[in-house]
PDB file of N, CA and C in Angstrom:
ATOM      1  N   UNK A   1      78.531 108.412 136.050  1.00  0.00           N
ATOM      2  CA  UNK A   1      79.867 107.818 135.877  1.00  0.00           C
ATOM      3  C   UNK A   1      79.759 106.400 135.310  1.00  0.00           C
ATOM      4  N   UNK A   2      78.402 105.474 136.116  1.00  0.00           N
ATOM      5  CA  UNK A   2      78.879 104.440 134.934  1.00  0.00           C
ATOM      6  C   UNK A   2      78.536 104.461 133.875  1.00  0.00           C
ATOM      7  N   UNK A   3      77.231 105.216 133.615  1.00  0.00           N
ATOM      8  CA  UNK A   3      77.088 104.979 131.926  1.00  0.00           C
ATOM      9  C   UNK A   3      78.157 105.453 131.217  1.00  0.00           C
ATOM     10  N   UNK A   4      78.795 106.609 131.470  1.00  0.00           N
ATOM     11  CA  UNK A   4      80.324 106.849 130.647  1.00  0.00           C
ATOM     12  C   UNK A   4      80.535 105.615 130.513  1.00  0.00           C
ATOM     13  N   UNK A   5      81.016 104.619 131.382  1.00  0.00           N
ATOM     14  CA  UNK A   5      81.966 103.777 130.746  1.00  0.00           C
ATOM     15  C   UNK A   5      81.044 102.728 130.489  1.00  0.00           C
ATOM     16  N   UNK A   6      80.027 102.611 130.094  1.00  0.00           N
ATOM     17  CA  UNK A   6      78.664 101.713 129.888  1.00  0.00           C
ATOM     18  C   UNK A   6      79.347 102.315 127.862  1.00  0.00           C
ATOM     19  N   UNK A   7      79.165 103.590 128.123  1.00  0.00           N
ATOM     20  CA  UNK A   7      79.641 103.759 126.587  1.00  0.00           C
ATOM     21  C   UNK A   7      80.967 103.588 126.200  1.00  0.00           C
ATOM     22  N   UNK A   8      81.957 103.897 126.898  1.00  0.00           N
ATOM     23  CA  UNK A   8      83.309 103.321 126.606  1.00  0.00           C
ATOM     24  C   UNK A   8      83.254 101.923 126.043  1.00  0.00           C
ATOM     25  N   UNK A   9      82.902 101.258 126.593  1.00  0.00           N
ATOM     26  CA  UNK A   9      82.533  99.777 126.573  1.00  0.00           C
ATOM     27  C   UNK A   9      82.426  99.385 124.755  1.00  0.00           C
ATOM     28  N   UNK A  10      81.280 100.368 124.682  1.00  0.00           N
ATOM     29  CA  UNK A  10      80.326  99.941 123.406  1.00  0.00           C
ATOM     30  C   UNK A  10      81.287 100.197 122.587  1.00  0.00           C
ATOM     31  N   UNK A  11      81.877 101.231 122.646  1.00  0.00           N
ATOM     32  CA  UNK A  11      82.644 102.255 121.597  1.00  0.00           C
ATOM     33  C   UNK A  11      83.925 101.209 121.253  1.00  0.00           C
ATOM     34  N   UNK A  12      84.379 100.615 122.494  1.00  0.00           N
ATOM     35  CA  UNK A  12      85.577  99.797 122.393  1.00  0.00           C
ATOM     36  C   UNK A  12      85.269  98.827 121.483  1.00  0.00           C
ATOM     37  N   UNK A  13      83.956  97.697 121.662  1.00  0.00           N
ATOM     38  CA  UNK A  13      83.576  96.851 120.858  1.00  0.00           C
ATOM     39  C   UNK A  13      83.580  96.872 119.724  1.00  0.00           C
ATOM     40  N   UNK A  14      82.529  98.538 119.378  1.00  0.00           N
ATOM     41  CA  UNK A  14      82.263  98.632 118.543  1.00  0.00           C
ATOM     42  C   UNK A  14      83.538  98.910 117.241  1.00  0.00           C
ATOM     43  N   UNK A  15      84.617  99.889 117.621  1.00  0.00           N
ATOM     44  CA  UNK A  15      85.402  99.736 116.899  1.00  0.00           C
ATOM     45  C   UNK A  15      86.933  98.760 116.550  1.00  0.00           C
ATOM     46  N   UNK A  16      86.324  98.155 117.507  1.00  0.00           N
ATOM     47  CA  UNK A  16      87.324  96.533 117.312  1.00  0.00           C
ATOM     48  C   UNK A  16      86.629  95.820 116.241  1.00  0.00           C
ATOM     49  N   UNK A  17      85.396  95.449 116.358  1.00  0.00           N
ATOM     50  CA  UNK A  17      84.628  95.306 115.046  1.00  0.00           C
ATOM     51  C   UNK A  17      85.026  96.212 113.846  1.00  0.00           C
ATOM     52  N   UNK A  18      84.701  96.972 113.992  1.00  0.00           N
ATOM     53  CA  UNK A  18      85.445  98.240 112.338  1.00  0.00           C
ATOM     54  C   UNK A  18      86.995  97.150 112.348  1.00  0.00           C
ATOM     55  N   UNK A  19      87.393  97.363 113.182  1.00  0.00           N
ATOM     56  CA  UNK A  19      89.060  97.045 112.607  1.00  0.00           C
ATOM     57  C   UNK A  19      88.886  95.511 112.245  1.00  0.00           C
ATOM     58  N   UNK A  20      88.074  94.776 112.683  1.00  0.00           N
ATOM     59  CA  UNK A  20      88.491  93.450 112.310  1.00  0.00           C
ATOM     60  C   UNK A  20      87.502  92.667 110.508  1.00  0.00           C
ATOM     61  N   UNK A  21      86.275  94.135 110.343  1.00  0.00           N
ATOM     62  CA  UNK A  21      86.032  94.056 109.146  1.00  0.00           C
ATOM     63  C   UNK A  21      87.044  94.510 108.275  1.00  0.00           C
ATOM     64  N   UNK A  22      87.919  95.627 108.285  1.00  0.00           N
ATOM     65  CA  UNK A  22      88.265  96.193 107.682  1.00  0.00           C
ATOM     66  C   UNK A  22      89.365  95.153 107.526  1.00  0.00           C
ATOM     67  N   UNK A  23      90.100  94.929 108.060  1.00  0.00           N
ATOM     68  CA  UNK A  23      91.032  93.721 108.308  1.00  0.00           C
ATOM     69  C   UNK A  23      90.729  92.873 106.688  1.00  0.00           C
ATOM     70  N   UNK A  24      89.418  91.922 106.982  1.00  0.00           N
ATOM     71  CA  UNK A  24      88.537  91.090 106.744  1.00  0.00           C
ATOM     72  C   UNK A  24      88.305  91.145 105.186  1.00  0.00           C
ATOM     73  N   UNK A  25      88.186  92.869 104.651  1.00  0.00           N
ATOM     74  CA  UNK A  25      87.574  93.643 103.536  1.00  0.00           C
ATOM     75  C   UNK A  25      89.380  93.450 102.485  1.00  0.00           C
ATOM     76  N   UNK A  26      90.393  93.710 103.548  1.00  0.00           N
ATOM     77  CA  UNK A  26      91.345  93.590 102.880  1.00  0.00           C
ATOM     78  C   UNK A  26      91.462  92.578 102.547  1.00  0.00           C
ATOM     79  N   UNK A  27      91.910  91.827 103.088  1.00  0.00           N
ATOM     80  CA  UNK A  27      92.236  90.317 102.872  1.00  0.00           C
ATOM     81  C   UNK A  27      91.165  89.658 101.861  1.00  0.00           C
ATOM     82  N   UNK A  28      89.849  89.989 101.451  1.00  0.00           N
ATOM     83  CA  UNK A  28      89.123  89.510 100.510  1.00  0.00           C
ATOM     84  C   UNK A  28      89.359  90.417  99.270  1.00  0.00           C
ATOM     85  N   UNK A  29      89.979  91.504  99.413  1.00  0.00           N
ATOM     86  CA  UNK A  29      90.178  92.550  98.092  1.00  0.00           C
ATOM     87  C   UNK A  29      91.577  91.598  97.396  1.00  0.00           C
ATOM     88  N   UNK A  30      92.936  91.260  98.400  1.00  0.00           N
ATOM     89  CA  UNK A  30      94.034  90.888  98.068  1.00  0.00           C
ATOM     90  C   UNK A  30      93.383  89.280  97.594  1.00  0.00           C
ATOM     91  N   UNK A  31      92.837  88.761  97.309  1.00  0.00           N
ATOM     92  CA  UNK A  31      92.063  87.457  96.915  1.00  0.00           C
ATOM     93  C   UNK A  31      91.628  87.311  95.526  1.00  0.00           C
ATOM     94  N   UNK A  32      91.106  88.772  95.801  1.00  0.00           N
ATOM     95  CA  UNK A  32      89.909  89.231  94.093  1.00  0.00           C
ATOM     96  C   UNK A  32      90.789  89.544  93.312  1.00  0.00           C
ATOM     97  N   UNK A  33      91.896  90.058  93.930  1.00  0.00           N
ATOM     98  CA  UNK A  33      92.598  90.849  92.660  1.00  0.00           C
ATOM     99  C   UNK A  33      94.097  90.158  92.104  1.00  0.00           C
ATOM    100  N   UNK A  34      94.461  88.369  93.584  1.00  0.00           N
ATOM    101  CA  UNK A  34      95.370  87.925  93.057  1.00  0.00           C
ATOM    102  C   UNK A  34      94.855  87.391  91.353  1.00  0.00           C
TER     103      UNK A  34
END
């Protein structure tokens, strides 16, 4: 039971990261292409 949420954990991080590159990827595309 805790490693489940030992991985919940990671998974949460990990795709808060994805969203805040992706975020990140936009906002430098809307830059390149003003």
């Amino acid at each position: 039971k805790e490693k489940e949420n030992k991985v919940l954990e990671i998974l949460e991080k990990y795709s808060d990261g994805i969203i805040v590159k992706s975020e990140l990827d936009d906002a430098g595309a809307r830059v390149l292409y003003n």
